[in-house]
C-alpha atoms as a PDB file:
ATOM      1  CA  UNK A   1     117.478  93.554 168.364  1.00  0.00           C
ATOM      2  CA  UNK A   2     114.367  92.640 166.493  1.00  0.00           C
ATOM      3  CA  UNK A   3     112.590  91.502 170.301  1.00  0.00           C
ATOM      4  CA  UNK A   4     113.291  94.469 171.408  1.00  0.00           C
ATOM      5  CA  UNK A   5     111.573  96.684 168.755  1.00  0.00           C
ATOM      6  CA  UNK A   6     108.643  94.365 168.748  1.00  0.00           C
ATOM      7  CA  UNK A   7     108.259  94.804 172.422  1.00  0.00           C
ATOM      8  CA  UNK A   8     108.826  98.742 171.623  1.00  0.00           C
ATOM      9  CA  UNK A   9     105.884  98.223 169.349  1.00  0.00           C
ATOM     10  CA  UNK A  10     103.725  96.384 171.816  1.00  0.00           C
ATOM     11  CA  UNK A  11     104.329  98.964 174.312  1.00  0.00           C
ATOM     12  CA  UNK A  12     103.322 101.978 172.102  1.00  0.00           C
ATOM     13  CA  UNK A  13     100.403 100.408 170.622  1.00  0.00           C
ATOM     14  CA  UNK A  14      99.201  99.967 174.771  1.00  0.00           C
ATOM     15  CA  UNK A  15     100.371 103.326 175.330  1.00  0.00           C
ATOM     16  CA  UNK A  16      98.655 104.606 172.068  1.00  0.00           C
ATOM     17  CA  UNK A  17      95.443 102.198 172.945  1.00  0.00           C
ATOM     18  CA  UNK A  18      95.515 103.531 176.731  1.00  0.00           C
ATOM     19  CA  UNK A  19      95.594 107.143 175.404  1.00  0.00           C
ATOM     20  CA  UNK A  20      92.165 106.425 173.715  1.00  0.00           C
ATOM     21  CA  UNK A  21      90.747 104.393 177.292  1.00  0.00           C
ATOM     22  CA  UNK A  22      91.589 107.416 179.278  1.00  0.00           C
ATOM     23  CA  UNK A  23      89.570 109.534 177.683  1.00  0.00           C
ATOM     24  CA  UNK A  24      86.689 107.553 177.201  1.00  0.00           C
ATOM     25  CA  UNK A  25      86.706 106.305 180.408  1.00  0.00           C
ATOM     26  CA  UNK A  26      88.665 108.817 182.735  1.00  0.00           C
ATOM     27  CA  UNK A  27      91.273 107.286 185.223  1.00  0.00           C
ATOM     28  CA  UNK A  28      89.136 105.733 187.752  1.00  0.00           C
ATOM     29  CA  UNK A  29      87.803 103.190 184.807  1.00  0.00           C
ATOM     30  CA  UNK A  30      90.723 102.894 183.269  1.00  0.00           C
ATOM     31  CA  UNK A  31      90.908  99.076 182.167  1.00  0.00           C
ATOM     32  CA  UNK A  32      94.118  97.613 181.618  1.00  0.00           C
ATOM     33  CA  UNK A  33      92.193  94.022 180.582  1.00  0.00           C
ATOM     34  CA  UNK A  34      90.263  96.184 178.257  1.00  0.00           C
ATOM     35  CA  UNK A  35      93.112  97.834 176.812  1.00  0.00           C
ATOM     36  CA  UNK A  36      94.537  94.028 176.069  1.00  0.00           C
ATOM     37  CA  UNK A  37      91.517  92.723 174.580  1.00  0.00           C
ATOM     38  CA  UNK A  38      91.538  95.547 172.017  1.00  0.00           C
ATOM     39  CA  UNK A  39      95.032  95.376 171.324  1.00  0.00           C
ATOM     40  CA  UNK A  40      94.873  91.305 170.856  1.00  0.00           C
ATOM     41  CA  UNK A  41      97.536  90.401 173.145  1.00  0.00           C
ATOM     42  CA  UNK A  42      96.984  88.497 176.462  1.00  0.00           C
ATOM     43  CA  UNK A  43      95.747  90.029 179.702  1.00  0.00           C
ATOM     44  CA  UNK A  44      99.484  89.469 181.890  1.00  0.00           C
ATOM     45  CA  UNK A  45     100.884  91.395 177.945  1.00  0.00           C
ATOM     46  CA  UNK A  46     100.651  94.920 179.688  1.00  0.00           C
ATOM     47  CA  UNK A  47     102.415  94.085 183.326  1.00  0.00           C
ATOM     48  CA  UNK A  48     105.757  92.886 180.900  1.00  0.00           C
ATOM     49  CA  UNK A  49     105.795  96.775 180.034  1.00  0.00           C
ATOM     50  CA  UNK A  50     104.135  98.344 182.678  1.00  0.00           C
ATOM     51  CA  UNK A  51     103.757  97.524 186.847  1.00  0.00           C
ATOM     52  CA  UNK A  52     100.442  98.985 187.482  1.00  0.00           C
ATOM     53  CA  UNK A  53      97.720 101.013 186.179  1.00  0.00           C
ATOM     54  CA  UNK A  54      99.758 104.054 187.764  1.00  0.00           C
ATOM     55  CA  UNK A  55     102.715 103.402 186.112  1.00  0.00           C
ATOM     56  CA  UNK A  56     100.552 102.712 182.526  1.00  0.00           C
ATOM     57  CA  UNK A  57      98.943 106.077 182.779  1.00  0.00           C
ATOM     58  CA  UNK A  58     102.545 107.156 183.540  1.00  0.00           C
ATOM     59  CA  UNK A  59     104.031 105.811 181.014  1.00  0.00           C
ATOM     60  CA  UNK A  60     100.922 107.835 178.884  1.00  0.00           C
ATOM     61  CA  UNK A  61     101.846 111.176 180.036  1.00  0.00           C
ATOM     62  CA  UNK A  62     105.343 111.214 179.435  1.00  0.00           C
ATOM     63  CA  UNK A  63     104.505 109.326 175.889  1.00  0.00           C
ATOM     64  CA  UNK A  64     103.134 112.565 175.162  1.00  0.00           C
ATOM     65  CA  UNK A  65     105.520 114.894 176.833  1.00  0.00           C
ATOM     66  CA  UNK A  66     108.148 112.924 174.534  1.00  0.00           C
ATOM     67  CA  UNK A  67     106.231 113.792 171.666  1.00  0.00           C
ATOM     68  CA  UNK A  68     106.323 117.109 172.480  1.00  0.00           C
ATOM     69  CA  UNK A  69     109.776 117.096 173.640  1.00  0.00           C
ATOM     70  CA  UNK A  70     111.052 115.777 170.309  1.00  0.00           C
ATOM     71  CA  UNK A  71     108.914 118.552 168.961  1.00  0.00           C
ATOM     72  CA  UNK A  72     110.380 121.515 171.049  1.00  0.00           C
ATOM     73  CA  UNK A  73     114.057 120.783 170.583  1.00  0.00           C
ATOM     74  CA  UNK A  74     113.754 120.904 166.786  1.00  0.00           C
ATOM     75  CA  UNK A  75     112.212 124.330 166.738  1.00  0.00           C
ATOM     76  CA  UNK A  76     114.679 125.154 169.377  1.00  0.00           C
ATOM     77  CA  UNK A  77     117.446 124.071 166.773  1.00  0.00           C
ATOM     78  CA  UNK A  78     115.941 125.513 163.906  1.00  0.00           C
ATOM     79  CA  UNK A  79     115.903 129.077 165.261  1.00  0.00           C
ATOM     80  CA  UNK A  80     118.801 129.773 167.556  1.00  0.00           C
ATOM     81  CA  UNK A  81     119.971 132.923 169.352  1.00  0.00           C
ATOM     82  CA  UNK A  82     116.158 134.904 169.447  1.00  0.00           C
ATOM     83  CA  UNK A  83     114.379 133.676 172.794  1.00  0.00           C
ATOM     84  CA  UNK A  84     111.623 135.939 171.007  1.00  0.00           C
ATOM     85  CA  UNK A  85     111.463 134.260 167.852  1.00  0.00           C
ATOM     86  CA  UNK A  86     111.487 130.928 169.756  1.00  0.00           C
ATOM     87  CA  UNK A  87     109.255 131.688 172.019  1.00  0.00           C
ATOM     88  CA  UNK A  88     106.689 132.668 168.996  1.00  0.00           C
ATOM     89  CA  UNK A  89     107.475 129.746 167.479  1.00  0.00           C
ATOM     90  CA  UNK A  90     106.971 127.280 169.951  1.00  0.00           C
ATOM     91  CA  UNK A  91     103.662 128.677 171.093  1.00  0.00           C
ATOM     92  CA  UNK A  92     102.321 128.331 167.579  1.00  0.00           C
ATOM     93  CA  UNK A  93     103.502 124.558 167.466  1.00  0.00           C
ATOM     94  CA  UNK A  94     101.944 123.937 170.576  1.00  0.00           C
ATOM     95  CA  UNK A  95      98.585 124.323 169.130  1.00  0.00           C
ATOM     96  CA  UNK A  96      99.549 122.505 165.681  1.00  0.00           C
ATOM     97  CA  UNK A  97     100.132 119.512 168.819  1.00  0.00           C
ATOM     98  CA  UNK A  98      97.142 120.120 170.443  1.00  0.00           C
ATOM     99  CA  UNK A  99      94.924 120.402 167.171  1.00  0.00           C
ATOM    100  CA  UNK A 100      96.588 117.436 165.232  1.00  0.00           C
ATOM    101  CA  UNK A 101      96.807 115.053 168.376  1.00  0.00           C
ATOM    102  CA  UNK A 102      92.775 115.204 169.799  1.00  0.00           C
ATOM    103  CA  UNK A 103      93.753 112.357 172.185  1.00  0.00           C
ATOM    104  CA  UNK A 104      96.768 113.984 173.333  1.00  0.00           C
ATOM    105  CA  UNK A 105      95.141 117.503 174.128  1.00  0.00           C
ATOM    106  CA  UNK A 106      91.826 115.254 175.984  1.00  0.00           C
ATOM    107  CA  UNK A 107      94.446 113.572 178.094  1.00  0.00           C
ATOM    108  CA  UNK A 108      96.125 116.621 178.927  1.00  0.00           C
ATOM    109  CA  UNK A 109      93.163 118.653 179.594  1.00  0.00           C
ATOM    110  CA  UNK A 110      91.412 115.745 181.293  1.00  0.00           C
ATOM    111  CA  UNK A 111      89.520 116.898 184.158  1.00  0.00           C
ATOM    112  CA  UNK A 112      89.413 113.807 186.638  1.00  0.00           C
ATOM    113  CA  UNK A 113      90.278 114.468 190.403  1.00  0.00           C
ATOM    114  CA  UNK A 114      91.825 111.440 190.805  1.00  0.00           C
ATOM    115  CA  UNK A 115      94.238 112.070 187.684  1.00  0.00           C
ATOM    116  CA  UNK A 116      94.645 115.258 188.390  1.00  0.00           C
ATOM    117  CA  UNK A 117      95.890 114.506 191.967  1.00  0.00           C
ATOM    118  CA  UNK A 118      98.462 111.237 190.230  1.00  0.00           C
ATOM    119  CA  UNK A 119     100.211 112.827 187.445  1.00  0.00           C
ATOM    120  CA  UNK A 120      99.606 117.382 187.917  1.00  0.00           C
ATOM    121  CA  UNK A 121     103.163 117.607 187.811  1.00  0.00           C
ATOM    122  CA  UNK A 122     103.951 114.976 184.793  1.00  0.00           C
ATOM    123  CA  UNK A 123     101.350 116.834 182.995  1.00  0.00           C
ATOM    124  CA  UNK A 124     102.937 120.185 184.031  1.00  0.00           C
ATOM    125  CA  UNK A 125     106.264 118.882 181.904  1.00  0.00           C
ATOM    126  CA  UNK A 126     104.766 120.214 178.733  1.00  0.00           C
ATOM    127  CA  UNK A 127     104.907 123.692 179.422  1.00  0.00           C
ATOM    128  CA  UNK A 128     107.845 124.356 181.077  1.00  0.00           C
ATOM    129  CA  UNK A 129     110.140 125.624 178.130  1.00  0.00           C
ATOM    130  CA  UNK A 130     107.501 128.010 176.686  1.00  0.00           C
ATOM    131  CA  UNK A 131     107.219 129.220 180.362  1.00  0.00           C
ATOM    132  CA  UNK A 132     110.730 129.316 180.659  1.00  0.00           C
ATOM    133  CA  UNK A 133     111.179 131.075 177.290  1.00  0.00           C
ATOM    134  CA  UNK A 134     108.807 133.941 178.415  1.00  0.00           C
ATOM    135  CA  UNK A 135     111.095 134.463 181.996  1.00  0.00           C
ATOM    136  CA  UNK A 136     113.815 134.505 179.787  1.00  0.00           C
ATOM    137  CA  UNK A 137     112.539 137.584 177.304  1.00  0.00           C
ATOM    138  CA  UNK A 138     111.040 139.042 180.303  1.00  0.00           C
ATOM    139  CA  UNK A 139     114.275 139.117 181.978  1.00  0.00           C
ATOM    140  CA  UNK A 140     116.254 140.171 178.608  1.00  0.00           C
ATOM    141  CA  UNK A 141     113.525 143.058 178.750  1.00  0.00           C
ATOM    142  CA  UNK A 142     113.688 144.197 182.647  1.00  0.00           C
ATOM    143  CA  UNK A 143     110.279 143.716 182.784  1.00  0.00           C
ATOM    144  CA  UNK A 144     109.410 143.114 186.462  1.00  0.00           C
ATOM    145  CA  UNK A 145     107.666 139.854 187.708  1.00  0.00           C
ATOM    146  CA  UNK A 146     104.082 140.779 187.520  1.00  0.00           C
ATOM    147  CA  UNK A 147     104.501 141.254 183.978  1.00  0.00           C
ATOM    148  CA  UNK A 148     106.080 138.252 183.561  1.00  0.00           C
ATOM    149  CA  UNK A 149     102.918 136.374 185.164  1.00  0.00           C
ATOM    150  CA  UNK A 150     100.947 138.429 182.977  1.00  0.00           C
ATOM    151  CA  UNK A 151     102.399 137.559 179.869  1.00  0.00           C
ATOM    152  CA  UNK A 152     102.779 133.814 180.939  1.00  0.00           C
ATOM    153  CA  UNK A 153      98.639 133.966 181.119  1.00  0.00           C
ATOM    154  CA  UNK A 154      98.236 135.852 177.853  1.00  0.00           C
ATOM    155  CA  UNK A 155     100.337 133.501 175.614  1.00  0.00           C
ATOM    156  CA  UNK A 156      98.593 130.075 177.455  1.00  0.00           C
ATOM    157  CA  UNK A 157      95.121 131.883 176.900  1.00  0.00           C
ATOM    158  CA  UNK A 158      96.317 132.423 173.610  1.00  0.00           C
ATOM    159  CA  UNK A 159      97.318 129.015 173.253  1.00  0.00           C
ATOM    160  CA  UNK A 160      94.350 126.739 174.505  1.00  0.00           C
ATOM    161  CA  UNK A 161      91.959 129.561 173.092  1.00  0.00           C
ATOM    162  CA  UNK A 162      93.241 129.249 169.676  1.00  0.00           C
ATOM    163  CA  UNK A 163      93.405 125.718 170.228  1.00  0.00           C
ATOM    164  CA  UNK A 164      89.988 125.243 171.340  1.00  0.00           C
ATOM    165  CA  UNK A 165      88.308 127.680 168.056  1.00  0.00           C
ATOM    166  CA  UNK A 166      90.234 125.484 165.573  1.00  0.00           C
ATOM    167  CA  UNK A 167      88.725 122.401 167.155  1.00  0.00           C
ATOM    168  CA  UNK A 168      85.198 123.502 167.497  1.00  0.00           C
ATOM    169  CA  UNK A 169      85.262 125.249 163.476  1.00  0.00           C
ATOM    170  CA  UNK A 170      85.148 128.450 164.656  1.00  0.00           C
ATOM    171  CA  UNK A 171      88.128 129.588 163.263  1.00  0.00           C
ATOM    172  CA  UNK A 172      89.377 127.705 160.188  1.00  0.00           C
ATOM    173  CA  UNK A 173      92.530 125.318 160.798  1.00  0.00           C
ATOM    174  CA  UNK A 174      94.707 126.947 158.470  1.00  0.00           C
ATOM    175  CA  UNK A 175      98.311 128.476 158.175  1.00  0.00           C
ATOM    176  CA  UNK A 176      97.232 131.765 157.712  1.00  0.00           C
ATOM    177  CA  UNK A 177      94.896 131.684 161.065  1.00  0.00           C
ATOM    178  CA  UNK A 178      98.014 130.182 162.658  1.00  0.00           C
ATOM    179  CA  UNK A 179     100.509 132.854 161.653  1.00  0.00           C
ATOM    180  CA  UNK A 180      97.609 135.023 162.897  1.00  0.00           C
ATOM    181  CA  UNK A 181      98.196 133.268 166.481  1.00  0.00           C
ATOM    182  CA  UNK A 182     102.145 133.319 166.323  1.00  0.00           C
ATOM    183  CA  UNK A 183     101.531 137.401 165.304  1.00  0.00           C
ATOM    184  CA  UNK A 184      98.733 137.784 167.929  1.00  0.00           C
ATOM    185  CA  UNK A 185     101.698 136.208 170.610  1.00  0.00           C
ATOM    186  CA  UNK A 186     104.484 138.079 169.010  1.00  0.00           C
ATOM    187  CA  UNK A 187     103.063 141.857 169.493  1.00  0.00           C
ATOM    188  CA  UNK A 188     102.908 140.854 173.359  1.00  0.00           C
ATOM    189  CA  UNK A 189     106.297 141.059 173.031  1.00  0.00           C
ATOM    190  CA  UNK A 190     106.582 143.731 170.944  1.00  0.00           C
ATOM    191  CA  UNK A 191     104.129 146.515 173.022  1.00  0.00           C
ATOM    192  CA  UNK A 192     105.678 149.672 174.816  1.00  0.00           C
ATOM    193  CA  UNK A 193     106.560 149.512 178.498  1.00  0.00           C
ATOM    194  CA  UNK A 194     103.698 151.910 179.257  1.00  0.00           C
ATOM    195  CA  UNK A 195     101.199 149.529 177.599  1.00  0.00           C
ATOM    196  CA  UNK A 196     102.125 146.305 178.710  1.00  0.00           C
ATOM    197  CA  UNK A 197     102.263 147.126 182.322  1.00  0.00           C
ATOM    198  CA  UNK A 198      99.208 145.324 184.419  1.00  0.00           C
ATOM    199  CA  UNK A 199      96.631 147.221 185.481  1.00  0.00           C
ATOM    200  CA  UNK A 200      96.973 149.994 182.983  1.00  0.00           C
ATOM    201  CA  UNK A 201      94.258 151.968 181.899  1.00  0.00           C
END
């Protein structure tokens, strides 16, 4: 039992030291002997946990999409039966993750064709149930499929753009800016047929 959570341990602190290579050195420089050296174990340590540098960087992306997993089904149990309230709620964690976890958001928004072409779709995991959660209220609503798209766009713009302010100070990291997000995602929900239609003038 104790092996096994000390190789758990050396795995996450490659995963967690392979998080920080990535970004500083994008996927085609990605250096699984550097990685080693600054995590003090041997250069063969990383192939005992991981086949390749593919499988490493991986094993990175669904690290985080754990994270954020874990994350998700607590909300998820925390406010049952409202797909709105949910939804809401699950948007505005998304940019506590993305704010609190710098390394996490680089990786995900990591613009590297190579990495982009290896792992689009492992990447793609972590925003299935918020996209799933809008279909859903959509559908609960009758609101047709453009509007579904629509809304899908406004609460990821909302999202990364809220994200992105926090980061670069323009908008203060606080609760009160982020029940201002969670509010500004909630009245999408809440407008009038005749306003939320696309297109509308």
């Amino acid at each position: 039992m104790a092996e096994n959570a000390e190789k758990r341990n050396v795995r996450d602190l490659l995963i967690l030291e392979g998080i920080r290579e990535l970004n500083e050195y994008g996927y085609q420089d990605f250096s699984v002997r550097r990685i080693a050296a600054t995590c003090q174990v041997s250069c063969a340590a990383p192939y005992k946990h991981f086949k390749d540098k593919h499988s490493f960087v991986a094993a990175i992306v669904e690290y985080i999409n754990d994270q954020w997993r874990q994350r998700q089904e607590a909300l998820l149990a925390r406010f049952p039966g409202s797909t709105r309230r949910q939804l809401v709620e699950i948007s505005v964690d998304y940019v506590r993750f993305l704010v609190e976890n710098p390394y996490f958001r680089s990786t995900i928004m990591l613009r590297d064709d190579d990495f982009d072409k290896e792992f689009v779709r492992p990447k793609g995991r972590l925003s299935p149930l918020a996209d799933e959660l809008v279909a859903k209220f959509c559908s609960e609503a009758a609101m047709p499929d453009d509007v579904r798209h629509f809304k899908l766009y406004i609460v990821r713009s909302l999202i990364y753009g809220a994200a992105l302010m926090f980061d670069n100070g323009e908008m203060a990291y606080t609760e009160e800016n982020l029940r201002l997000v969670g509010e500004a995602i909630d009245r999408e929900f809440t407008l009038p047929r005749g306003e939320w239609e696309p297109g509308r003038k």
